[in-house]
PDB file of N, CA and C in Angstrom:
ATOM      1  N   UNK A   1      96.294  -8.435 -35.884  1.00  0.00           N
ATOM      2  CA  UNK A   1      97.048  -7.219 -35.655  1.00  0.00           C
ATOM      3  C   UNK A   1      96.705  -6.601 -34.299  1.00  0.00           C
ATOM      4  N   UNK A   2      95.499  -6.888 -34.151  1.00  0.00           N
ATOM      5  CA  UNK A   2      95.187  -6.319 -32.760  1.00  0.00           C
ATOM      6  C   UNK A   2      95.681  -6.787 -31.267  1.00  0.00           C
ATOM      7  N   UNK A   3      96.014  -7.995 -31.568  1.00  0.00           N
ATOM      8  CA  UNK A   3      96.676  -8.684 -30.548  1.00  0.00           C
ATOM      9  C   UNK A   3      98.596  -8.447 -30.479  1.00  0.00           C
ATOM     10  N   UNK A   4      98.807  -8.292 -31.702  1.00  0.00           N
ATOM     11  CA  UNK A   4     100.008  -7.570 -31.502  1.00  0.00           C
ATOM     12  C   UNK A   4      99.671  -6.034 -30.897  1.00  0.00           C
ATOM     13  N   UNK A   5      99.056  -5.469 -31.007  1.00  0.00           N
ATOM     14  CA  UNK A   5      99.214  -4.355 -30.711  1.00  0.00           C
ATOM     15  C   UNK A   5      99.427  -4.430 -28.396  1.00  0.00           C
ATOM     16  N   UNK A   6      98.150  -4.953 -28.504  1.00  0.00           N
ATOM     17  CA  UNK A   6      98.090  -5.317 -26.936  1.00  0.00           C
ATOM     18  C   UNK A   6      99.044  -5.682 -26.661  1.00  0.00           C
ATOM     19  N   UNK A   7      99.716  -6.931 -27.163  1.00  0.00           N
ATOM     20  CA  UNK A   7     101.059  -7.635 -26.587  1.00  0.00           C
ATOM     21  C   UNK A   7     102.009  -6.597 -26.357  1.00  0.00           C
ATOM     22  N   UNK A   8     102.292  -5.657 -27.320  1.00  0.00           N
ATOM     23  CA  UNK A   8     103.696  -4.665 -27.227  1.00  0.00           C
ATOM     24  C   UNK A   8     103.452  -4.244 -26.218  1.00  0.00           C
ATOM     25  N   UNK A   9     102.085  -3.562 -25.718  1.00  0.00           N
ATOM     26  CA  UNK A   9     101.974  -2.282 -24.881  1.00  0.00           C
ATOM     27  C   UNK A   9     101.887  -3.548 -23.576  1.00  0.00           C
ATOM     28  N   UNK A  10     101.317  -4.171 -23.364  1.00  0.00           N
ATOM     29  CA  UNK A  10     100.994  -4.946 -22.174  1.00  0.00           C
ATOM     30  C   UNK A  10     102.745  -5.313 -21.317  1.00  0.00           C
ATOM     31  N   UNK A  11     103.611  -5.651 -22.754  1.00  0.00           N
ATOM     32  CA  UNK A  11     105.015  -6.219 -22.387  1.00  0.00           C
ATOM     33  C   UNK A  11     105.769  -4.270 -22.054  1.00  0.00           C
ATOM     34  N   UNK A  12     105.519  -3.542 -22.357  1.00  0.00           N
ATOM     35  CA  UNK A  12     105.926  -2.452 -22.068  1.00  0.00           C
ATOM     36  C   UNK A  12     105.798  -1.900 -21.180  1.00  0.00           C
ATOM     37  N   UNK A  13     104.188  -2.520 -20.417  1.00  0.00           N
ATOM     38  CA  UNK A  13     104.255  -2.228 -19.175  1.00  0.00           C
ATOM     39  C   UNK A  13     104.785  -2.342 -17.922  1.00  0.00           C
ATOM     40  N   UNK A  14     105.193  -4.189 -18.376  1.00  0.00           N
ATOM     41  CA  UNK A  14     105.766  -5.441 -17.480  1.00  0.00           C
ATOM     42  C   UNK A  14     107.023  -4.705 -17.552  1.00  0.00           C
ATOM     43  N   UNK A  15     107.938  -3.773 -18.378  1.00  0.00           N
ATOM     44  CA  UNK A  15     109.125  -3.481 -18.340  1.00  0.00           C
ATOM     45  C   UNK A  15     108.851  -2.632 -17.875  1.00  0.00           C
ATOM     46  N   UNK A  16     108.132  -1.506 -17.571  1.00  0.00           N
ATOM     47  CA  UNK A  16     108.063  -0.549 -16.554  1.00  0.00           C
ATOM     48  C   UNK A  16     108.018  -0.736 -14.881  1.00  0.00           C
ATOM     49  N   UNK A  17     107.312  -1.336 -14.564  1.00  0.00           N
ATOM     50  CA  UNK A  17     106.855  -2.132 -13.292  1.00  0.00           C
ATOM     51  C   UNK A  17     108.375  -2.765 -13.090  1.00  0.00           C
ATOM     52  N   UNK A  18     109.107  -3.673 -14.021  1.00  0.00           N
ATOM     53  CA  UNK A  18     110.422  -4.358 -13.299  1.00  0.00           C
ATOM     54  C   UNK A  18     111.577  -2.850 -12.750  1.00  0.00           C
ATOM     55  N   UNK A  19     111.019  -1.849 -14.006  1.00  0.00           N
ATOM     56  CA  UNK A  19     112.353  -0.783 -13.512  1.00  0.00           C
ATOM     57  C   UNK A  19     111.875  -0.055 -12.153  1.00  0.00           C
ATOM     58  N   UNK A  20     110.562  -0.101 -12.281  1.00  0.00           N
ATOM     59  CA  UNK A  20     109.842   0.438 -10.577  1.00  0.00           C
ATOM     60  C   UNK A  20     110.236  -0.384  -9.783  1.00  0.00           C
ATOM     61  N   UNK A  21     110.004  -1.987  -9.740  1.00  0.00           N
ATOM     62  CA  UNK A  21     110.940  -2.486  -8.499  1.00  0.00           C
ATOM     63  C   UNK A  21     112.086  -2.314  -8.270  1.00  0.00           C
ATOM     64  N   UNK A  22     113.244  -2.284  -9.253  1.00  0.00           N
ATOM     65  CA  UNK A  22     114.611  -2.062  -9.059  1.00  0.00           C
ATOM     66  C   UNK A  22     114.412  -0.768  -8.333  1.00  0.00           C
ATOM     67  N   UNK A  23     114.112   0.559  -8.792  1.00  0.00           N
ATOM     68  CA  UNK A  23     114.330   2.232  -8.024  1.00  0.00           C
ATOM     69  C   UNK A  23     113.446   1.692  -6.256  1.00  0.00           C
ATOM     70  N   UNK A  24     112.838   1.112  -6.476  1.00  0.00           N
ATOM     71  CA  UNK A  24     111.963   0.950  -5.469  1.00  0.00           C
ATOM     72  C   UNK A  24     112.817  -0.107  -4.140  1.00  0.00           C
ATOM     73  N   UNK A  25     113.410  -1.040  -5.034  1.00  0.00           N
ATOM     74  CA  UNK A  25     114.336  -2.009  -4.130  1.00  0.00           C
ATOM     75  C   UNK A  25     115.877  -0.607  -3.567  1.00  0.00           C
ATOM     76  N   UNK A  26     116.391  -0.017  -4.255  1.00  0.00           N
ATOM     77  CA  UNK A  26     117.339   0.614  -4.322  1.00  0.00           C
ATOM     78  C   UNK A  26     117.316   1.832  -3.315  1.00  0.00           C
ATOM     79  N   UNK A  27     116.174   2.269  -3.542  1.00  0.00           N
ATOM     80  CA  UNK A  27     115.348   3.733  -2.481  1.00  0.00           C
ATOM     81  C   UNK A  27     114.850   2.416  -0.985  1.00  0.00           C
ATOM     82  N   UNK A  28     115.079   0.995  -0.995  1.00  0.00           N
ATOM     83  CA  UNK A  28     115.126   0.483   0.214  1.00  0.00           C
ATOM     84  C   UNK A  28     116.249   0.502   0.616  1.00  0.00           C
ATOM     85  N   UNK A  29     117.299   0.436   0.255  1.00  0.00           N
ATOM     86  CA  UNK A  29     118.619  -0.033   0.764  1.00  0.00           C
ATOM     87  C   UNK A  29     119.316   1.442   0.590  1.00  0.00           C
ATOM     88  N   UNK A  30     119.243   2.490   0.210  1.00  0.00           N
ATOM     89  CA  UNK A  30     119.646   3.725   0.550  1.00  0.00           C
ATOM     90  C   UNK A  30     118.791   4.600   0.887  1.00  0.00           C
ATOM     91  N   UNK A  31     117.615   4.895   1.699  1.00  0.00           N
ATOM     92  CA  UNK A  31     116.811   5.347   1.736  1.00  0.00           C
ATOM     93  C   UNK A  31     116.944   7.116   2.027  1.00  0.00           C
ATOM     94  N   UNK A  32     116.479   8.118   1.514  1.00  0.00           N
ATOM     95  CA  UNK A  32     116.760   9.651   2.163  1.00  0.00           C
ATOM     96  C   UNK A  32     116.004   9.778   3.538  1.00  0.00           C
ATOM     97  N   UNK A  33     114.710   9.130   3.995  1.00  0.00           N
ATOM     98  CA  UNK A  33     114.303   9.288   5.146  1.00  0.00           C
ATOM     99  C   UNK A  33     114.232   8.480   6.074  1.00  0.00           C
ATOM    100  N   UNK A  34     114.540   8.063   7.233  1.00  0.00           N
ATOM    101  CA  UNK A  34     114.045   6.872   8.028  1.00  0.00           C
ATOM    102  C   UNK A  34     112.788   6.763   8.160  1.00  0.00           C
ATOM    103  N   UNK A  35     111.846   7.794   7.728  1.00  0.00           N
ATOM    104  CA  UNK A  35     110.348   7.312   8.310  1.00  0.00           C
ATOM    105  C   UNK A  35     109.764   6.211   7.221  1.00  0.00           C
ATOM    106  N   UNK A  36     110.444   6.188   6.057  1.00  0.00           N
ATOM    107  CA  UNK A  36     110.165   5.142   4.684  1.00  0.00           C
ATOM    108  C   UNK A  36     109.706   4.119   5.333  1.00  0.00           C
ATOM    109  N   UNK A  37     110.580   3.547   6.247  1.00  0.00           N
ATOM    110  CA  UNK A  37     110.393   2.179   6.931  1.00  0.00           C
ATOM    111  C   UNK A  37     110.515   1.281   5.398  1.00  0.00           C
ATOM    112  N   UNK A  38     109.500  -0.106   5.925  1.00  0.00           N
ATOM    113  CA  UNK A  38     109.261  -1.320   4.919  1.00  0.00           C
ATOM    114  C   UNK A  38     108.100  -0.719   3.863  1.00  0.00           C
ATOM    115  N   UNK A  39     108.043   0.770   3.428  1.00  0.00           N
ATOM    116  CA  UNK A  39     106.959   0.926   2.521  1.00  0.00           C
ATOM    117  C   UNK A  39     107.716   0.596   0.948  1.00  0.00           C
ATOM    118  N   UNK A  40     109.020   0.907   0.993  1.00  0.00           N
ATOM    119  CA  UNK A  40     110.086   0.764  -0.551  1.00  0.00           C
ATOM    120  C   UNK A  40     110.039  -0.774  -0.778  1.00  0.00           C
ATOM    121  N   UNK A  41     109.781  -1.824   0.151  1.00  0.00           N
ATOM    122  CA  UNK A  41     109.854  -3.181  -0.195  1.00  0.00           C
ATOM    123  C   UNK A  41     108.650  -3.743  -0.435  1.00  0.00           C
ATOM    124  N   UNK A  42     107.670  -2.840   0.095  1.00  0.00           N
ATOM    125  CA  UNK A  42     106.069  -3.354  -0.042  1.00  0.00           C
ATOM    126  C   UNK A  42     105.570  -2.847  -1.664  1.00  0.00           C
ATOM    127  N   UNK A  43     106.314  -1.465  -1.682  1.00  0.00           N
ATOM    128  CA  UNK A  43     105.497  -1.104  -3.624  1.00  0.00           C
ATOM    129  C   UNK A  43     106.693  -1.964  -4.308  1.00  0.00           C
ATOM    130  N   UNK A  44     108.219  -2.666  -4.014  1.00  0.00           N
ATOM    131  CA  UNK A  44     108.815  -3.559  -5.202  1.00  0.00           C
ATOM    132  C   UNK A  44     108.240  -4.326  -5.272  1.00  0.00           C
ATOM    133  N   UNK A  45     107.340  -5.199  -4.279  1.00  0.00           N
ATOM    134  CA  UNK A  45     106.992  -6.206  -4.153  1.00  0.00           C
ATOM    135  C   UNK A  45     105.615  -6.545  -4.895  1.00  0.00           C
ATOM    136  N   UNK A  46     104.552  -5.275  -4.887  1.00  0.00           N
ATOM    137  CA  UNK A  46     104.003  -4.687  -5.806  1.00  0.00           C
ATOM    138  C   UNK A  46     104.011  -4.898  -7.292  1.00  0.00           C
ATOM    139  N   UNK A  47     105.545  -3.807  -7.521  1.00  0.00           N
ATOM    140  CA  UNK A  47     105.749  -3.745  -8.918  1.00  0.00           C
ATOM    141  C   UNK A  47     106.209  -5.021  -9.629  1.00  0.00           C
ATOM    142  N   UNK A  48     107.006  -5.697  -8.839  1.00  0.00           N
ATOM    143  CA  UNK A  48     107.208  -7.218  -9.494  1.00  0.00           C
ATOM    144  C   UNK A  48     106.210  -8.325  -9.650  1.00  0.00           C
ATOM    145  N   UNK A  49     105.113  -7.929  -8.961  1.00  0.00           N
ATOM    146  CA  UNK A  49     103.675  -8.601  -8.556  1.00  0.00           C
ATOM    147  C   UNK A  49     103.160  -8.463  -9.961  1.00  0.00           C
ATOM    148  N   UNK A  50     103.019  -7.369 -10.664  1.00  0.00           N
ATOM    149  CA  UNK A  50     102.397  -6.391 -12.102  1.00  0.00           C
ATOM    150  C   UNK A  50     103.119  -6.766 -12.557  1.00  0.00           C
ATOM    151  N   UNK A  51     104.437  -6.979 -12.655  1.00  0.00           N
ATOM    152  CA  UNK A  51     105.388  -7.225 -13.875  1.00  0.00           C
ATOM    153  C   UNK A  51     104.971  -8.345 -14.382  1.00  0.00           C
ATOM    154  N   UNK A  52     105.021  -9.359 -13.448  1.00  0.00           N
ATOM    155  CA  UNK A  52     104.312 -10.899 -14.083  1.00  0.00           C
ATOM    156  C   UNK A  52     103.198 -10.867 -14.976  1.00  0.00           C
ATOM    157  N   UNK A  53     102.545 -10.060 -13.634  1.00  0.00           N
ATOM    158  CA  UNK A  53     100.936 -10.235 -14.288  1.00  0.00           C
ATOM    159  C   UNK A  53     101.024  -9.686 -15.637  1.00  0.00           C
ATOM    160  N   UNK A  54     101.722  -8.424 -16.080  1.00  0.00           N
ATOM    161  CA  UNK A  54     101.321  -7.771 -17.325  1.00  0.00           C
ATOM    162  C   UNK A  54     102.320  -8.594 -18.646  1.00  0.00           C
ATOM    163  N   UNK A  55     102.987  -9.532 -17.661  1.00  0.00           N
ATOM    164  CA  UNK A  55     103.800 -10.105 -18.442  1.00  0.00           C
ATOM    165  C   UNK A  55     103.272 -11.489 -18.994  1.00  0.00           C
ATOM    166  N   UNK A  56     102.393 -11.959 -18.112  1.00  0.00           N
ATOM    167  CA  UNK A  56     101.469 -12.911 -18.440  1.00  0.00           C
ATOM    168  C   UNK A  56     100.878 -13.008 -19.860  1.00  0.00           C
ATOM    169  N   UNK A  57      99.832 -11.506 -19.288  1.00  0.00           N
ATOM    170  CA  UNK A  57      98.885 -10.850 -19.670  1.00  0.00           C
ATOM    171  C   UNK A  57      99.061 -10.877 -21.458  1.00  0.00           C
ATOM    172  N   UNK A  58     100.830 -10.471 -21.718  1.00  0.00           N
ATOM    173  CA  UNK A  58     101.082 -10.163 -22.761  1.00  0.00           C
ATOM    174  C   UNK A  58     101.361 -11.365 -23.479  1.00  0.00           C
ATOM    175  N   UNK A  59     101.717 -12.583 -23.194  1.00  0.00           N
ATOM    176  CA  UNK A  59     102.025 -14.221 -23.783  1.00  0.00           C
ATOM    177  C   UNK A  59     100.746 -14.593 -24.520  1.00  0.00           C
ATOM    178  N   UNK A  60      99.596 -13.907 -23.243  1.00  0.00           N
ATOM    179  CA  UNK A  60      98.508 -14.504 -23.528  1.00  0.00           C
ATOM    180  C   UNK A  60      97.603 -13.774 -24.974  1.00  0.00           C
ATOM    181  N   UNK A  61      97.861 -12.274 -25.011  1.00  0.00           N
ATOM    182  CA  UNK A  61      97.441 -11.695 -26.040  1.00  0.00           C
ATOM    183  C   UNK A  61      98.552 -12.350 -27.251  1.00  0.00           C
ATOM    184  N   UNK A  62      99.634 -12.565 -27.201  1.00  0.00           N
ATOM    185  CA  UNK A  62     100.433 -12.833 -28.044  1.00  0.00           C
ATOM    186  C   UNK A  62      99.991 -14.484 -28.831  1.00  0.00           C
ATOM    187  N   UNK A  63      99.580 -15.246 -28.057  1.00  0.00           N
ATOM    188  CA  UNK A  63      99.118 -16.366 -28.277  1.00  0.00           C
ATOM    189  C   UNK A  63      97.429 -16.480 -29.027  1.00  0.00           C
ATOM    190  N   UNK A  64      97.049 -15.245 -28.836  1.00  0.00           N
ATOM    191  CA  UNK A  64      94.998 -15.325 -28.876  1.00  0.00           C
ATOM    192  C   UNK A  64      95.272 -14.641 -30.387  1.00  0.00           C
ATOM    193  N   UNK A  65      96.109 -14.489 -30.970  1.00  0.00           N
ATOM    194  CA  UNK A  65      96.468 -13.553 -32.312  1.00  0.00           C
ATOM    195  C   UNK A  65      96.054 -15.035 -33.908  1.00  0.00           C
TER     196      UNK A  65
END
């Protein structure tokens, strides 16, 4: 049970992090300031970086059950 528990929250995270890259990809390509520069492509790049990982993270608790 405990490994379900991890898995949900771990995969809940990985779905947070993918919706941070999308706002994050989106706030690149319409940006409100020019001083943003390449910082909106460096945290998607980031958040899709975590998405894996927590998405990993969560196969692997899902599997150790």
């Amino acid at each position: 049970m405990k490994g379900d528990a991890w898995s949900i929250a771990l995969t809940g995270l990985s779905l947070t992090c993918v919706t941070g890259a999308a706002l994050f990809i989106l706030v690149a390509i319409n940006p409100k300031d020019a001083a943003y520069g390449s910082t909106p492509l460096i945290y998607a790049g980031g958040s899709a970086i975590a998405a894996i990982a927590f998405n990993r993270a969560a196969a692997w608790a899902r599997r150790s059950t």
